[in-house]
Protein backbone atom coordinates (compact mmCIF):
# COMPACT_ATOMS: atom_id res chain seq x y z
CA UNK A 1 -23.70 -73.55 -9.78
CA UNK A 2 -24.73 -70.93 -11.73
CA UNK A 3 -23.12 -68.26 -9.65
CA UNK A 4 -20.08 -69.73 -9.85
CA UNK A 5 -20.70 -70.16 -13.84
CA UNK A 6 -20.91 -66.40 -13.87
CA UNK A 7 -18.57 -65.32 -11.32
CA UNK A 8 -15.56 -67.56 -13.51
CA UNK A 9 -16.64 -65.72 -16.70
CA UNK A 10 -16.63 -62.09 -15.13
CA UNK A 11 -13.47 -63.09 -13.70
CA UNK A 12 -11.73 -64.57 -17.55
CA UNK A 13 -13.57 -61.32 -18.38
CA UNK A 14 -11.10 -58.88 -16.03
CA UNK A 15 -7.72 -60.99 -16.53
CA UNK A 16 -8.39 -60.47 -20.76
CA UNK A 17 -9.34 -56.94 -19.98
CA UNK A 18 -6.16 -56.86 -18.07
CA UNK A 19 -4.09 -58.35 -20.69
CA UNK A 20 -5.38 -56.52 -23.65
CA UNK A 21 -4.67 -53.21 -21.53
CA UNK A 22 -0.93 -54.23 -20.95
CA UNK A 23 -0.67 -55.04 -25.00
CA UNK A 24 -2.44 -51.68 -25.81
CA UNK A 25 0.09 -50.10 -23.25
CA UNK A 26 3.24 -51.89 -24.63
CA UNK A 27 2.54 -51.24 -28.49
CA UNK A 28 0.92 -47.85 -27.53
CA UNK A 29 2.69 -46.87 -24.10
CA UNK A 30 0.79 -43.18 -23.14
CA UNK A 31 2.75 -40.39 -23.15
CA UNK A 32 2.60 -36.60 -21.37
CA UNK A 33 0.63 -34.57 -23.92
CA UNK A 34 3.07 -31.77 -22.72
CA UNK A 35 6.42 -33.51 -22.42
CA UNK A 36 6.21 -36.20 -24.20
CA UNK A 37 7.78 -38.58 -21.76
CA UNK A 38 5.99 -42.08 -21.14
CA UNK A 39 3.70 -41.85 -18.18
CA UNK A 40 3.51 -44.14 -15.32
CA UNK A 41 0.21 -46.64 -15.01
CA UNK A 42 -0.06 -44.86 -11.69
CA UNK A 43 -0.18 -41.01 -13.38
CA UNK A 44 -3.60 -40.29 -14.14
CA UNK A 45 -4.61 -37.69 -16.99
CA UNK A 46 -2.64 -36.85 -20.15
CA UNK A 47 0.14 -34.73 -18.53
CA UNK A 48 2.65 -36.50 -15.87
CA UNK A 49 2.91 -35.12 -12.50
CA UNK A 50 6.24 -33.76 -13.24
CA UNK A 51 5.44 -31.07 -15.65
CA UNK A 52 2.77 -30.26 -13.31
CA UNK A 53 5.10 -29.88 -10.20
CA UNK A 54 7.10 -27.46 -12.72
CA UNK A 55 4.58 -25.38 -13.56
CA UNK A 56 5.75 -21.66 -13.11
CA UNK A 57 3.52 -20.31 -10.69
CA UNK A 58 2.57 -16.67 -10.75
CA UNK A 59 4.83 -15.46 -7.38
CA UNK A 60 3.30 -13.91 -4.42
CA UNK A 61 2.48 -10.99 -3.10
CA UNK A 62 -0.13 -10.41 -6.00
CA UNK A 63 -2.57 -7.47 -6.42
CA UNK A 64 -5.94 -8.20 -4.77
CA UNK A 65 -7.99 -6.95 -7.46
CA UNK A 66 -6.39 -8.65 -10.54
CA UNK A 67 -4.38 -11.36 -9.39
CA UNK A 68 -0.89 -9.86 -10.89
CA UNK A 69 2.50 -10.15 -8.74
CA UNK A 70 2.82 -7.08 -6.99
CA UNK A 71 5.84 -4.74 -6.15
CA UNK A 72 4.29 -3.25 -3.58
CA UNK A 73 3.40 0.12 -5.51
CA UNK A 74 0.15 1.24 -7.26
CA UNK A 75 -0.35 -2.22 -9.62
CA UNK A 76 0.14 -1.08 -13.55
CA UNK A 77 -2.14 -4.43 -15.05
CA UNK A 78 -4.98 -3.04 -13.18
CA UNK A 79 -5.02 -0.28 -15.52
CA UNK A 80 -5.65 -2.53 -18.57
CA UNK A 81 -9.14 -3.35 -16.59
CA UNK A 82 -11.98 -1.70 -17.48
CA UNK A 83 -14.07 -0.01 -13.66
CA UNK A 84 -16.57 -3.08 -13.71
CA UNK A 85 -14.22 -5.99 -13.71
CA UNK A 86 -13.75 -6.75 -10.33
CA UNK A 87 -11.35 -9.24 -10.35
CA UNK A 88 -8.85 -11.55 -12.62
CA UNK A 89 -7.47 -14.74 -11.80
CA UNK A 90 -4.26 -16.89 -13.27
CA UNK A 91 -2.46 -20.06 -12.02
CA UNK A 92 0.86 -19.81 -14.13
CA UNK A 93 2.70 -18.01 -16.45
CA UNK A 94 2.43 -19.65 -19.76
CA UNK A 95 5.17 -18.20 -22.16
CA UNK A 96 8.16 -21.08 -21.15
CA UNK A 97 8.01 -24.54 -19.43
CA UNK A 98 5.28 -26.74 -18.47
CA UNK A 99 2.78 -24.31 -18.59
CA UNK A 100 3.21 -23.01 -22.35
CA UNK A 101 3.56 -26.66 -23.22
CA UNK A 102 -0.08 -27.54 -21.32
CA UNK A 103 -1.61 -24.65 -22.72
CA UNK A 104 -0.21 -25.62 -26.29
CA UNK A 105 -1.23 -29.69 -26.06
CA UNK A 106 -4.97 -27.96 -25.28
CA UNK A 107 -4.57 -25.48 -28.08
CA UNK A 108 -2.97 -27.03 -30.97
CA UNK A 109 -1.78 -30.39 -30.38
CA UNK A 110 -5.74 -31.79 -30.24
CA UNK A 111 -5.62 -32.83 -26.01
CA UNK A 112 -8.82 -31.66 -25.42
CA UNK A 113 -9.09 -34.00 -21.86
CA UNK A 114 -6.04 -32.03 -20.58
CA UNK A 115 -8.62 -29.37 -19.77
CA UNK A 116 -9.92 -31.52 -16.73
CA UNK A 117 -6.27 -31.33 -15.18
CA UNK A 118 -5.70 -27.40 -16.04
CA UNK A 119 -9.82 -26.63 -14.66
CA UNK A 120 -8.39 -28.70 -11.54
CA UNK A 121 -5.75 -26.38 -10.56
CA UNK A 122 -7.90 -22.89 -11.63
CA UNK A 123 -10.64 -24.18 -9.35
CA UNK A 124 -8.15 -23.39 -6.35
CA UNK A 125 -7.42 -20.05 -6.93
CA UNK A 126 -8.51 -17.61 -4.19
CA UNK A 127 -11.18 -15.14 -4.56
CA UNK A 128 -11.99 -12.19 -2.56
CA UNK A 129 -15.61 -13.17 -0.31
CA UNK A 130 -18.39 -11.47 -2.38
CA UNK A 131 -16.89 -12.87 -6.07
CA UNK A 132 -17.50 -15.88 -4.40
CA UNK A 133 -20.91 -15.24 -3.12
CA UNK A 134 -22.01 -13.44 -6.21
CA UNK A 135 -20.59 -14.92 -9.65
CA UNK A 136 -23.61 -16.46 -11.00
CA UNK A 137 -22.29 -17.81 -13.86
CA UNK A 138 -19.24 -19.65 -16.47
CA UNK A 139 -19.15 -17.92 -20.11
CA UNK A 140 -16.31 -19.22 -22.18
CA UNK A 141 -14.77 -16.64 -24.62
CA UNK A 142 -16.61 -17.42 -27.85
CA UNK A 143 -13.83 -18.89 -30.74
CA UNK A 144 -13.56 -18.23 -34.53
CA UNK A 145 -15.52 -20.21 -36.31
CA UNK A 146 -13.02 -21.33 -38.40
CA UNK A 147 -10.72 -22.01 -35.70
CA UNK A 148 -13.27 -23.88 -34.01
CA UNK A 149 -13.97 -26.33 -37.07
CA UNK A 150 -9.75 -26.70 -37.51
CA UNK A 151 -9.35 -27.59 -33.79
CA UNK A 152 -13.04 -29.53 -33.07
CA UNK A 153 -13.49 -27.55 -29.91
CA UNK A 154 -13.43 -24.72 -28.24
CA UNK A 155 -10.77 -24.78 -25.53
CA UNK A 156 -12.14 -22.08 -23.52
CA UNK A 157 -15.52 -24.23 -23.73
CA UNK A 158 -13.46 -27.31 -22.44
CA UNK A 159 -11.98 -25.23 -19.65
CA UNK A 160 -15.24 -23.88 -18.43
CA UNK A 161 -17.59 -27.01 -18.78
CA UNK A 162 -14.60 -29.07 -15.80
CA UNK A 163 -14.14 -25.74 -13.97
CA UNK A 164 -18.14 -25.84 -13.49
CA UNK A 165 -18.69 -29.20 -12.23
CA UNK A 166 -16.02 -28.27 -9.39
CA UNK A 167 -17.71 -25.19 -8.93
CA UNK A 168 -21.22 -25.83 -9.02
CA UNK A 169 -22.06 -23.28 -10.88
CA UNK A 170 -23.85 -23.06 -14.83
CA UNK A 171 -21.94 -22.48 -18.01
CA UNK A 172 -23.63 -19.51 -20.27
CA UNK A 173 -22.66 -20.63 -23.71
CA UNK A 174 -24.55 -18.70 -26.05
CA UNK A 175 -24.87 -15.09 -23.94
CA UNK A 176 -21.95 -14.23 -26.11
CA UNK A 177 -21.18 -14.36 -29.70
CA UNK A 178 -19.07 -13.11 -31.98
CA UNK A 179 -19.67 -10.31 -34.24
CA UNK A 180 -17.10 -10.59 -36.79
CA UNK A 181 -14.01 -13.22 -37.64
CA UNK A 182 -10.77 -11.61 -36.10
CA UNK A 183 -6.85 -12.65 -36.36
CA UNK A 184 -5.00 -15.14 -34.25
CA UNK A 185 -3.69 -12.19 -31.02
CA UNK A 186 -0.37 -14.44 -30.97
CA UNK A 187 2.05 -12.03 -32.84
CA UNK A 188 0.05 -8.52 -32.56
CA UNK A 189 1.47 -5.84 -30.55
CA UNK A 190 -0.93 -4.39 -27.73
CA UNK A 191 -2.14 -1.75 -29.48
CA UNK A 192 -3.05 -3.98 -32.70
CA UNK A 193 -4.79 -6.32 -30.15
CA UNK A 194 -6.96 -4.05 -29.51
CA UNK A 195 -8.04 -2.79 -32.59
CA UNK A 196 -8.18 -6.53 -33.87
CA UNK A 197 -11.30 -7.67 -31.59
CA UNK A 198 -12.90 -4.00 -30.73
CA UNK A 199 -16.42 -5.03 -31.23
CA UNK A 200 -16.05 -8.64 -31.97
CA UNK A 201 -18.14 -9.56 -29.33
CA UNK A 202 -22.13 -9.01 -28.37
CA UNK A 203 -24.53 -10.21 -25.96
CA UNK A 204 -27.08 -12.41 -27.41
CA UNK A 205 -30.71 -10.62 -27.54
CA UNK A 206 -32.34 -12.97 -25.88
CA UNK A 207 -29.67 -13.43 -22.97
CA UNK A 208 -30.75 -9.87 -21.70
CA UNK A 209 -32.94 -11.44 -18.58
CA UNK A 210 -30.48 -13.54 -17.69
CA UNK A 211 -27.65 -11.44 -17.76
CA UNK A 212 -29.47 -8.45 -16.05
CA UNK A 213 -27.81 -7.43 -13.09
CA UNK A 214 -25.53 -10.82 -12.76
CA UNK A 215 -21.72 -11.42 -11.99
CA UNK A 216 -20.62 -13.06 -14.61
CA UNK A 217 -16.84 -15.18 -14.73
CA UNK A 218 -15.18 -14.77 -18.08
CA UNK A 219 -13.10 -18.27 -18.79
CA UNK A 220 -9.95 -18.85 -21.14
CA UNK A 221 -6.43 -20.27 -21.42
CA UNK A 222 -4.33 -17.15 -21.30
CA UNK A 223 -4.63 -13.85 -21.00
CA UNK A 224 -2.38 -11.18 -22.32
CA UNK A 225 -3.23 -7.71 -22.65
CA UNK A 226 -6.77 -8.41 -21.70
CA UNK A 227 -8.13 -6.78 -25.09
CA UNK A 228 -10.05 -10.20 -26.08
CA UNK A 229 -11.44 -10.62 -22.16
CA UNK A 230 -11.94 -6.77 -22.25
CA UNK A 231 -13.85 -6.47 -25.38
CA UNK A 232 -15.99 -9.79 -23.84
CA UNK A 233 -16.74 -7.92 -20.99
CA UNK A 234 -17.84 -4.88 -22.87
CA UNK A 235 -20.31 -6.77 -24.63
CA UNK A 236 -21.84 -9.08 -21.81
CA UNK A 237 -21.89 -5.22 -19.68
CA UNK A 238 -23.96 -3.90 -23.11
CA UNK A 239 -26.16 -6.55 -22.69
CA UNK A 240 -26.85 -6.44 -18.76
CA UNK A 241 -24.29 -8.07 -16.63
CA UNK A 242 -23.44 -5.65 -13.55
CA UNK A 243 -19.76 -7.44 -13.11
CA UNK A 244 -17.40 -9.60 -14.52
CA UNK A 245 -14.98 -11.22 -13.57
CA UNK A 246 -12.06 -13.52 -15.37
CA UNK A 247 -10.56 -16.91 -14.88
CA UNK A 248 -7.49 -18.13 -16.86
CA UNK A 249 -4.83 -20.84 -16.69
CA UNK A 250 -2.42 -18.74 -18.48
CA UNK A 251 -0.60 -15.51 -18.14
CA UNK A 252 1.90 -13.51 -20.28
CA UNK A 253 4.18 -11.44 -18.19
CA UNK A 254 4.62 -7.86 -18.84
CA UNK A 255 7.68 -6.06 -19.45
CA UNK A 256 9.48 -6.12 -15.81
CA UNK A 257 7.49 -8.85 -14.00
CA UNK A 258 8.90 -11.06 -11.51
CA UNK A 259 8.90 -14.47 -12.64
């Protein structure tokens, strides 16, 4: 009798549940955090599966080494690379579409679970063999401190913290810091990136053991020009890592670039 009691109440207990979901969807229906459209009860995450079907893809054949579509002739974005990056990884261009509008609902619009979704896709890239058997290690690209407090989060923290559950793998979060404040990249020109974050970025003192001698996978949204991912891998080189390696979800194009 008392089985039954319970069974009846965890049962009124689901239906209300049920109810009070379909009134939370009807006077708040959830909408893509990219889009904006409504989302379907059967779309999981914050971003519907049609932005994702749209996102812009970087095309193949791509260089081996940094992940950039290739022409066929010597590749010109593995020139931005300093010798002990070994490789560099994107899943879409981000400047137009879907994926500008992801990256943008992670950046500014305050959808900090849209991370899981974007770490979901980067997790699939392909890697040559020994960055697979080698990287050791996640280290999100440090953010302002101001930024940080404005937003609540880091994004490339976000990114990194999903991308390591599917990988198995530790997050480093405080082998890098920054040095100095810098400005937003957004409007610079290349050669003002550059000189905006050169030596931003050091390797913590007491990270020296663990970095010594480690491969190390850099983790942010987008990359550009590479000068913020560059100048991170400078530092965490300084300080003892023998290779890096980066991870994005973003790309910018460059001047010519198939898209």
């Amino acid at each position: 009798m008392v089985r039954l009691c319970t069974g009846s109440r965890q049962n009124v207990g689901r239906r209300a549940l049920a109810v009070a979901g379909a009134l939370l969807d009807l006077l708040l229906p959830r909408v893509c955090a990219a889009c904006g459209r409504a989302l379907e009860t059967s779309e999981p995450g914050l971003v519907c599966g049609l932005c994702w079907t749209r996102l812009p893809w970087l095309p193949a054949p791509r260089c081996e080494r940094c992940g950039h579509p290739s022409s066929g002739d010597a590749c010109r974005w593995c020139d931005l690379l300093p010798p002990y990056v070994r490789a560099v990884r994107s899943v879409c261009w981000a400047v137009s579409g879907s994926g500008r509008d992801i990256v943008h609902a992670l950046k500014y619009g305050a959808w900090s679970a849209v991370a899981d979704g974007m770490a979901a896709r980067m997790a699939r890239l392909a890697w040559p063999l020994d960055v697979l058997e080698e990287r050791a290690a996640l280290v999100p690209v440090p953010l302002a401190a101001a930024r940080e407090r404005e937003r609540g989060y880091n994004q490339s923290e976000r990114l990194a913290s999903h991308l390591a559950a599917r990988w198995r793998l530790p997050v480093w979060h405080s082998v890098l810091v920054r040095s100095r404040e810098t400005s937003t990249q957004t409007r610079l020109t290349p050669e003002d990136r550059l000189r905006n974050v050169r030596g931003a970025f050091r390797a913590a003192p007491e990270a020296r053991d663990l970095l010594h001698g480690a491969h190390v996978v850099l983790v942010d949204d987008v990359v550009t020009t590479a000068a913020t991912l560059n100048e991170c891998a400078s530092a965490l080189h300084a300080g003892g890592a023998r290779i890096l390696s980066y991870v994005t979800f973003g790309r910018a194009p460059a001047i010519g670039d198939r898209r």
